[in-house]
PDB file of N, CA and C in Angstrom:
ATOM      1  N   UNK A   1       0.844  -1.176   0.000  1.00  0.00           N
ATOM      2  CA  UNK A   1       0.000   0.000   0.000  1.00  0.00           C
ATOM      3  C   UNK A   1       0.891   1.242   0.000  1.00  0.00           C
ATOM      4  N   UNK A   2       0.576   2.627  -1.254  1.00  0.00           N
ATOM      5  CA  UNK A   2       1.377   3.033  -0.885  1.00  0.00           C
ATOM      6  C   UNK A   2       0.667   4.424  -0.668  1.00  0.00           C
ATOM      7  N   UNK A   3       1.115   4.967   0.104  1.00  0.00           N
ATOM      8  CA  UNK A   3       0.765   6.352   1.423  1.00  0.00           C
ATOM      9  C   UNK A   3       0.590   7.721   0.227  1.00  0.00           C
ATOM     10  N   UNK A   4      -0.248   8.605   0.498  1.00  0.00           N
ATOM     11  CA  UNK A   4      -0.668   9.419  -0.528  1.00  0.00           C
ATOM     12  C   UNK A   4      -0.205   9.404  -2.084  1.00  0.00           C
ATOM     13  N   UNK A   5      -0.977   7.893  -2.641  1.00  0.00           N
ATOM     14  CA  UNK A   5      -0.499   7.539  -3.914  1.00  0.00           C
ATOM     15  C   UNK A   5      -1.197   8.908  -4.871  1.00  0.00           C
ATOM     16  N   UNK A   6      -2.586   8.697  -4.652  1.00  0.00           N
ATOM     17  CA  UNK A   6      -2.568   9.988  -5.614  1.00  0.00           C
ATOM     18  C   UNK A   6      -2.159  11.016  -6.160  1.00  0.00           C
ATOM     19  N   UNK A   7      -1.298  11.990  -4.915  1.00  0.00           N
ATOM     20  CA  UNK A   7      -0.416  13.097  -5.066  1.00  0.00           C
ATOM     21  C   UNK A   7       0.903  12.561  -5.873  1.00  0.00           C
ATOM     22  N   UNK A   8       1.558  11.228  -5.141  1.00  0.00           N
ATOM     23  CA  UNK A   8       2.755  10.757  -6.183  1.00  0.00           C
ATOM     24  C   UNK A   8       2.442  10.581  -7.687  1.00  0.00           C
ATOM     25  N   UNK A   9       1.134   9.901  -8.014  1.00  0.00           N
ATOM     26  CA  UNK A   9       1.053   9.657  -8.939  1.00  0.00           C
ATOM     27  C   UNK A   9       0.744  10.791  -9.905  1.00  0.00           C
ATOM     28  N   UNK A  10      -0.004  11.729  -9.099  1.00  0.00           N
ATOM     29  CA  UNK A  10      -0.001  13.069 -10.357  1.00  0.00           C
ATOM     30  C   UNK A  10       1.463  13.682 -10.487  1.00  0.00           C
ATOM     31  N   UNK A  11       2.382  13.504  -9.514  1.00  0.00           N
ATOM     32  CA  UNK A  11       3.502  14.131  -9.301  1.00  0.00           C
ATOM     33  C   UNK A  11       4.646  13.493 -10.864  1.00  0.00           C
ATOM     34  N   UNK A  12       4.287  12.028 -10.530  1.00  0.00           N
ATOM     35  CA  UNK A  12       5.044  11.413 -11.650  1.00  0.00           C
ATOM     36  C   UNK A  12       4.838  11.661 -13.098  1.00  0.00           C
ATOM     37  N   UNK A  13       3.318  11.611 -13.212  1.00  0.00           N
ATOM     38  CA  UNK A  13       2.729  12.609 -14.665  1.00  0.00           C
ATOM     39  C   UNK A  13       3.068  13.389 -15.132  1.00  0.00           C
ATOM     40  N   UNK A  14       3.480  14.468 -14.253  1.00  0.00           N
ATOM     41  CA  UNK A  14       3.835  15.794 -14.312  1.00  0.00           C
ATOM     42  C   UNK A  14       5.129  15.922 -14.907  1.00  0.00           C
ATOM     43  N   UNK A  15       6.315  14.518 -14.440  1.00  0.00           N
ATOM     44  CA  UNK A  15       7.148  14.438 -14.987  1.00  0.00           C
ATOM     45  C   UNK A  15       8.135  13.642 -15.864  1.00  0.00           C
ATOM     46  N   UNK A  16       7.071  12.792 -16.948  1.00  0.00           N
ATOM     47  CA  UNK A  16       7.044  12.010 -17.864  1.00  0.00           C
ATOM     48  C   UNK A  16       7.331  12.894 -18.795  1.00  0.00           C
ATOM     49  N   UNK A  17       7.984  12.766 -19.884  1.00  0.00           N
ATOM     50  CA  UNK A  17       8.252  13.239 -20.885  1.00  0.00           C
ATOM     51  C   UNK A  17       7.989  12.466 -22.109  1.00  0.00           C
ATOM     52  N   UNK A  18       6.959  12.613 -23.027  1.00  0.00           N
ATOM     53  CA  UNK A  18       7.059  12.154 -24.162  1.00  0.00           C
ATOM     54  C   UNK A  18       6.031  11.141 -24.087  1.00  0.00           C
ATOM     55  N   UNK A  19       5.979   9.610 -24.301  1.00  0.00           N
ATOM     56  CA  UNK A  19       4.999   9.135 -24.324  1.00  0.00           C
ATOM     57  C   UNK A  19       4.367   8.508 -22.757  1.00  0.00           C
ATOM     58  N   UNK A  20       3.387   8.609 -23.102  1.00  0.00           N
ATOM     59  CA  UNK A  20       2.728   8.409 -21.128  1.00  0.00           C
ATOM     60  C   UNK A  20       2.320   6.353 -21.213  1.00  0.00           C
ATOM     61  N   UNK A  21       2.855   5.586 -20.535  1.00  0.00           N
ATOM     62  CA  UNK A  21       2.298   4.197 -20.829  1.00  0.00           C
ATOM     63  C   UNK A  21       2.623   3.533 -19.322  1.00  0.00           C
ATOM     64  N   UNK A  22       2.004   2.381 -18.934  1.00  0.00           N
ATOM     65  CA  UNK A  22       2.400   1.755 -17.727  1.00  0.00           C
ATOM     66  C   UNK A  22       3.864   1.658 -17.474  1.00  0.00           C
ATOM     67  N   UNK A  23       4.561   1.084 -18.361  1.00  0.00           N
ATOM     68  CA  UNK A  23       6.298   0.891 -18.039  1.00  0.00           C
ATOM     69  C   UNK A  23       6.980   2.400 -17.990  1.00  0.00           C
ATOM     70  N   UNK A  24       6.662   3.312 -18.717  1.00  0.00           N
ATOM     71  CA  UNK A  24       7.399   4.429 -18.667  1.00  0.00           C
ATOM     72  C   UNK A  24       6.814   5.427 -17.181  1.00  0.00           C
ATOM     73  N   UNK A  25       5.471   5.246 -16.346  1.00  0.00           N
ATOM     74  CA  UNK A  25       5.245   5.495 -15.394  1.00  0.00           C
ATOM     75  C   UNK A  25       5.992   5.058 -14.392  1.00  0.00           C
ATOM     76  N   UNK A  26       6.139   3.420 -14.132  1.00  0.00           N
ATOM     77  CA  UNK A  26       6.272   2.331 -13.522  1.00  0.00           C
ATOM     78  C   UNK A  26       7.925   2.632 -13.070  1.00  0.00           C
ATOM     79  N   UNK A  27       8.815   2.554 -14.192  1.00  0.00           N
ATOM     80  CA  UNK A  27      10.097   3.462 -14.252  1.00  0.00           C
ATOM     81  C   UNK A  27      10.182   5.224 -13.679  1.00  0.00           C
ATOM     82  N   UNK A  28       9.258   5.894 -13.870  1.00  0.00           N
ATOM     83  CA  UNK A  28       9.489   7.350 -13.391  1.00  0.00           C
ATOM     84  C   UNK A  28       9.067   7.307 -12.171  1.00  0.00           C
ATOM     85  N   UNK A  29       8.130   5.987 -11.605  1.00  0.00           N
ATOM     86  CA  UNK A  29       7.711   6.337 -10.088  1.00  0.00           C
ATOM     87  C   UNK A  29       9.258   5.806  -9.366  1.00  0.00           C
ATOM     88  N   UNK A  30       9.657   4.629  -9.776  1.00  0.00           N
ATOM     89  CA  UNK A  30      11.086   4.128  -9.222  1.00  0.00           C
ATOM     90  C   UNK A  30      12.239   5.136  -8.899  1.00  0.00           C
ATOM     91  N   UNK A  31      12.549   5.825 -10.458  1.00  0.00           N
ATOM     92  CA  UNK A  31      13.298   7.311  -9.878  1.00  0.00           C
ATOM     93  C   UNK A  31      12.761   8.363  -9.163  1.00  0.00           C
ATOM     94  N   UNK A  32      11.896   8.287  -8.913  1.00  0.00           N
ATOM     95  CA  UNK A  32      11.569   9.271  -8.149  1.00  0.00           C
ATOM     96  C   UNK A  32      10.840   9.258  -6.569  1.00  0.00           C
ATOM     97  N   UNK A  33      10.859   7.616  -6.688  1.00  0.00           N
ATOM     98  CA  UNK A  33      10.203   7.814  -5.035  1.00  0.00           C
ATOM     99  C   UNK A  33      11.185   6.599  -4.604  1.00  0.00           C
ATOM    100  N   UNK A  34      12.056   6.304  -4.654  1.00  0.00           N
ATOM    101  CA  UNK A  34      13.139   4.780  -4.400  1.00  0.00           C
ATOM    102  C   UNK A  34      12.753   4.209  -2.717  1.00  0.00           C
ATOM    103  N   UNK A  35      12.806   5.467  -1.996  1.00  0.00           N
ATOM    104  CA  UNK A  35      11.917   4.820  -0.367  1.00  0.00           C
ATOM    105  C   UNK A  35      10.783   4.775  -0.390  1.00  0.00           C
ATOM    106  N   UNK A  36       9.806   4.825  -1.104  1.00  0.00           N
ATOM    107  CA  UNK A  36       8.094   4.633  -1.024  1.00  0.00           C
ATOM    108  C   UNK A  36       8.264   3.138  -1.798  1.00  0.00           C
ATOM    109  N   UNK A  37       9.119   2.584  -2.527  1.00  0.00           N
ATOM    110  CA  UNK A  37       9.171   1.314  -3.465  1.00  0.00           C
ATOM    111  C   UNK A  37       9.703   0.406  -2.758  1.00  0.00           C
ATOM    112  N   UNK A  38      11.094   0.853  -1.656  1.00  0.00           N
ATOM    113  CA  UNK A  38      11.708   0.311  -0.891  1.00  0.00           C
ATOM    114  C   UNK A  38      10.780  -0.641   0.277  1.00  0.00           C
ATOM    115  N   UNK A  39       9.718   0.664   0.592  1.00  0.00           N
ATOM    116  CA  UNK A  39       9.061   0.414   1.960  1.00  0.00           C
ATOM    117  C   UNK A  39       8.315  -0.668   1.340  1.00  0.00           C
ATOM    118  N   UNK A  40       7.548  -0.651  -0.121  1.00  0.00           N
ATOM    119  CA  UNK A  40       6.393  -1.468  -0.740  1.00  0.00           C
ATOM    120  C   UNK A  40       7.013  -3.087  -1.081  1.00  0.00           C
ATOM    121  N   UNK A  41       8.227  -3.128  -0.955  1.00  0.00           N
ATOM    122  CA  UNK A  41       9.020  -4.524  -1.383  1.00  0.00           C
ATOM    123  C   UNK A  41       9.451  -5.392   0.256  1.00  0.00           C
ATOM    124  N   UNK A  42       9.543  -4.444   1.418  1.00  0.00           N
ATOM    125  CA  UNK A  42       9.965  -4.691   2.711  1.00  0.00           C
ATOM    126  C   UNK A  42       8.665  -5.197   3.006  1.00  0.00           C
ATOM    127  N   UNK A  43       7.463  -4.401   3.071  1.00  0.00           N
ATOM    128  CA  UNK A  43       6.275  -4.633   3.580  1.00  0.00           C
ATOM    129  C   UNK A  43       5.486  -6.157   2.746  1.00  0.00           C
ATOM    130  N   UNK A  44       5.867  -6.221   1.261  1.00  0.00           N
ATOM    131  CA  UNK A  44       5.719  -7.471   1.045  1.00  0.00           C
ATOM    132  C   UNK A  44       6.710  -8.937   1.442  1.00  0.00           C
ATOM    133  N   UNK A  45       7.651  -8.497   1.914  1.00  0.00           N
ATOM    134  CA  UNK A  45       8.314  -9.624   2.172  1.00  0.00           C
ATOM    135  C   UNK A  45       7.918  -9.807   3.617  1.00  0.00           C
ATOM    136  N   UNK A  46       7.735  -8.540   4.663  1.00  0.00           N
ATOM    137  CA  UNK A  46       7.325  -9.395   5.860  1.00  0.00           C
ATOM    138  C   UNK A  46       5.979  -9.673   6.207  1.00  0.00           C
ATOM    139  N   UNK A  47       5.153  -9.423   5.449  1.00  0.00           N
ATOM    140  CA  UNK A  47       4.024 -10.392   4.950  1.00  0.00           C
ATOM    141  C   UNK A  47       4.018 -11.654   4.569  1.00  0.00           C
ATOM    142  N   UNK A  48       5.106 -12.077   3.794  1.00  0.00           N
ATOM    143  CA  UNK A  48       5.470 -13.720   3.071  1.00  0.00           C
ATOM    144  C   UNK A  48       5.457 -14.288   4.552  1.00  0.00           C
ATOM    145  N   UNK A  49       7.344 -13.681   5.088  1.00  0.00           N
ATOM    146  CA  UNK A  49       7.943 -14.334   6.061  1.00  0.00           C
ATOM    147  C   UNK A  49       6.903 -14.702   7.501  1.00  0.00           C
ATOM    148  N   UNK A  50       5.692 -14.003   7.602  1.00  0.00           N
ATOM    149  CA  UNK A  50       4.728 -13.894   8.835  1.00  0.00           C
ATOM    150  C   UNK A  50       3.424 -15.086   8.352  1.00  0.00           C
ATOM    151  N   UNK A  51       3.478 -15.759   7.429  1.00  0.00           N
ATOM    152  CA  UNK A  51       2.543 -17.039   7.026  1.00  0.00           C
ATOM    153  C   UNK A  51       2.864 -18.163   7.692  1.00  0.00           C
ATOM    154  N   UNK A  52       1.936 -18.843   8.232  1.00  0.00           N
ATOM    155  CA  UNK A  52       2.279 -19.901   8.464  1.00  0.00           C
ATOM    156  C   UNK A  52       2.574 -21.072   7.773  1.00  0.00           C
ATOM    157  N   UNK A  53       3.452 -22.008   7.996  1.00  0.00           N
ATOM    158  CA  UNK A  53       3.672 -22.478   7.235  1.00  0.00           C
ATOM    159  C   UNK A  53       2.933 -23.595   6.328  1.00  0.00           C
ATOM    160  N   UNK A  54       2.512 -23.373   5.399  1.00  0.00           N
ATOM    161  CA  UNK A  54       1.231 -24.753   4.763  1.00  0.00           C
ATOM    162  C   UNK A  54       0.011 -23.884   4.088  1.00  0.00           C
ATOM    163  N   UNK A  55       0.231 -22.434   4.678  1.00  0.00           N
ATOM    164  CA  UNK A  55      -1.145 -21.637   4.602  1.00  0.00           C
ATOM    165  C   UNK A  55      -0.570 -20.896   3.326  1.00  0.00           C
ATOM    166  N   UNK A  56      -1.275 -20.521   2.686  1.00  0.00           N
ATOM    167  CA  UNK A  56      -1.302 -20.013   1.633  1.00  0.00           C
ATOM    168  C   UNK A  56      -2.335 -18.364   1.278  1.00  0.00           C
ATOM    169  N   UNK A  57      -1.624 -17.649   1.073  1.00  0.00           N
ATOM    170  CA  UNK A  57      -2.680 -16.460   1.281  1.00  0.00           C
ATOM    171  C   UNK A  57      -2.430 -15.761  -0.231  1.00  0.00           C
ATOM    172  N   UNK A  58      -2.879 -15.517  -1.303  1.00  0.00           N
ATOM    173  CA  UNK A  58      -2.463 -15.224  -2.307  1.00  0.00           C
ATOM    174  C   UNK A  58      -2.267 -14.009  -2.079  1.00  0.00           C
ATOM    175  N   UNK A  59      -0.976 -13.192  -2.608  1.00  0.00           N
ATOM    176  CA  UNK A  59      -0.521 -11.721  -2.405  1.00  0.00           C
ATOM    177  C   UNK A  59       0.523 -11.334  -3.987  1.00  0.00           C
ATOM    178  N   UNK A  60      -0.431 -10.779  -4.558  1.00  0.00           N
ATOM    179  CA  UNK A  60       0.828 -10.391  -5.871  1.00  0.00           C
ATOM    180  C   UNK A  60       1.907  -9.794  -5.397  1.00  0.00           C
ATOM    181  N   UNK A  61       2.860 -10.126  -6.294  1.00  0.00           N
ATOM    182  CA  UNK A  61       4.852  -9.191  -6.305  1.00  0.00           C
ATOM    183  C   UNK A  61       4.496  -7.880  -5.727  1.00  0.00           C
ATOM    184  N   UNK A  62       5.217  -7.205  -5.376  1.00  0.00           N
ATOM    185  CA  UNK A  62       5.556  -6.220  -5.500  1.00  0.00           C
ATOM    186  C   UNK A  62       4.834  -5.140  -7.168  1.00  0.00           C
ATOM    187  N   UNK A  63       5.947  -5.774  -7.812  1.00  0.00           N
ATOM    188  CA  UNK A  63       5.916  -5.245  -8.890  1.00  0.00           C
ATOM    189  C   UNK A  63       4.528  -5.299  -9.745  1.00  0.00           C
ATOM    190  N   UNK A  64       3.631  -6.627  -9.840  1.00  0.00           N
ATOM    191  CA  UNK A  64       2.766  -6.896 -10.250  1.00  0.00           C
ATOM    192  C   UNK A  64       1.724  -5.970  -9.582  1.00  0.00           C
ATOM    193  N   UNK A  65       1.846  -5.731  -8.466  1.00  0.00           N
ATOM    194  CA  UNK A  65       0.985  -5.004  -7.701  1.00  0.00           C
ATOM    195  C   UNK A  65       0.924  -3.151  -7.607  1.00  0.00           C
ATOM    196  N   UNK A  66       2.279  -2.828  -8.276  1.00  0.00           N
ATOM    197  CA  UNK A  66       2.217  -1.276  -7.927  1.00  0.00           C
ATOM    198  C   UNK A  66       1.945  -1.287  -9.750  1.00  0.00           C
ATOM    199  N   UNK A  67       2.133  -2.038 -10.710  1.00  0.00           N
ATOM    200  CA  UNK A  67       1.803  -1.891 -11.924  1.00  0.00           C
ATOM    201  C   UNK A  67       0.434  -1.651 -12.135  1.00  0.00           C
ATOM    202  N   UNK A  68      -0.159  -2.623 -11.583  1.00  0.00           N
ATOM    203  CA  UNK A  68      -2.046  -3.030 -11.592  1.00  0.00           C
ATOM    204  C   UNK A  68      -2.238  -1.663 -10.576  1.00  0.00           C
ATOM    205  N   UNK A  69      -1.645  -0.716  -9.669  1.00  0.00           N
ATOM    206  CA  UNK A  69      -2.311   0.198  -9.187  1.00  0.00           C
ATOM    207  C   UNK A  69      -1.989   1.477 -10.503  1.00  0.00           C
ATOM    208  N   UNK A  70      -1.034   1.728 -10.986  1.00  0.00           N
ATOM    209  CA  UNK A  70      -0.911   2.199 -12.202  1.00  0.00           C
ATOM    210  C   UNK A  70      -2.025   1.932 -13.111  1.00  0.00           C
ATOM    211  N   UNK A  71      -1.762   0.758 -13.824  1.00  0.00           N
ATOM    212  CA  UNK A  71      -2.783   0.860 -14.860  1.00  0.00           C
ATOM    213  C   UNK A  71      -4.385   1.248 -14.487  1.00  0.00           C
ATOM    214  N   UNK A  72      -4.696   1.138 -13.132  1.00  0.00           N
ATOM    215  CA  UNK A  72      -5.715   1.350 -12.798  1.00  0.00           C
ATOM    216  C   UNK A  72      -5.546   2.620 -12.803  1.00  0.00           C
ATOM    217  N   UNK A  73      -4.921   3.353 -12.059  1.00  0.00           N
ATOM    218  CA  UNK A  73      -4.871   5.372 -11.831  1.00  0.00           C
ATOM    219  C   UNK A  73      -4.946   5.553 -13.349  1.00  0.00           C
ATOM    220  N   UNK A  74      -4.240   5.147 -14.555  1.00  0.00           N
ATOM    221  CA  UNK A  74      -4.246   5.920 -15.701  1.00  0.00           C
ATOM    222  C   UNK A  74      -5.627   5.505 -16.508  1.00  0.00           C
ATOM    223  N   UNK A  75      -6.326   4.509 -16.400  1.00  0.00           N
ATOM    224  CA  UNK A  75      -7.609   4.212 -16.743  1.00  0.00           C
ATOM    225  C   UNK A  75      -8.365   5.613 -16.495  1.00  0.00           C
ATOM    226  N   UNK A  76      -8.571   5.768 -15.169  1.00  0.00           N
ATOM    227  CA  UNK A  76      -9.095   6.794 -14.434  1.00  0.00           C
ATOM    228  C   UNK A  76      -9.014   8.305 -14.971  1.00  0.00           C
ATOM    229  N   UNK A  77      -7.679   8.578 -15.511  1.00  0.00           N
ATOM    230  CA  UNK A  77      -7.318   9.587 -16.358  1.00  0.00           C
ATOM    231  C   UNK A  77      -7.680  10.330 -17.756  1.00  0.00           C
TER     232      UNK A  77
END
């Protein structure tokens, strides 16, 4: 989950250059927020490591997951 995504995400818009698409977002949010991505890859791993073992809780990547919140914000757009 990541903490006033909206404001980042207009923030990143703002500074795309040229063509606007999920990967070229996906890449400008990375340079530009590296501890909001940091915290989103920590917070999924101690989620994994806190399962018990046998249990199964389905949780997309990281990556799969801040993409699908992307493509969703630019739908919206």
């Amino acid at each position: 989950m990541i903490i006033e995504k909206e404001q980042k995400f207009k923030e990143v818009l703002s500074k795309i250059e040229g063509n606007i698409n999920e990967r070229s977002f996906f890449n400008k949010f990375l340079e530009l927020y590296p501890e909001v991505w940091k915290k989103h890859k920590i917070t999924f791993s101690k989620f994994n490591r806190s399962k018990q073992f046998g249990q199964t809780i389905p949780l997309p990547k990281p990556e799969v997951s801040l993409k699908k919140e992307i493509r969703t914000w630019l739908q919206k757009q």
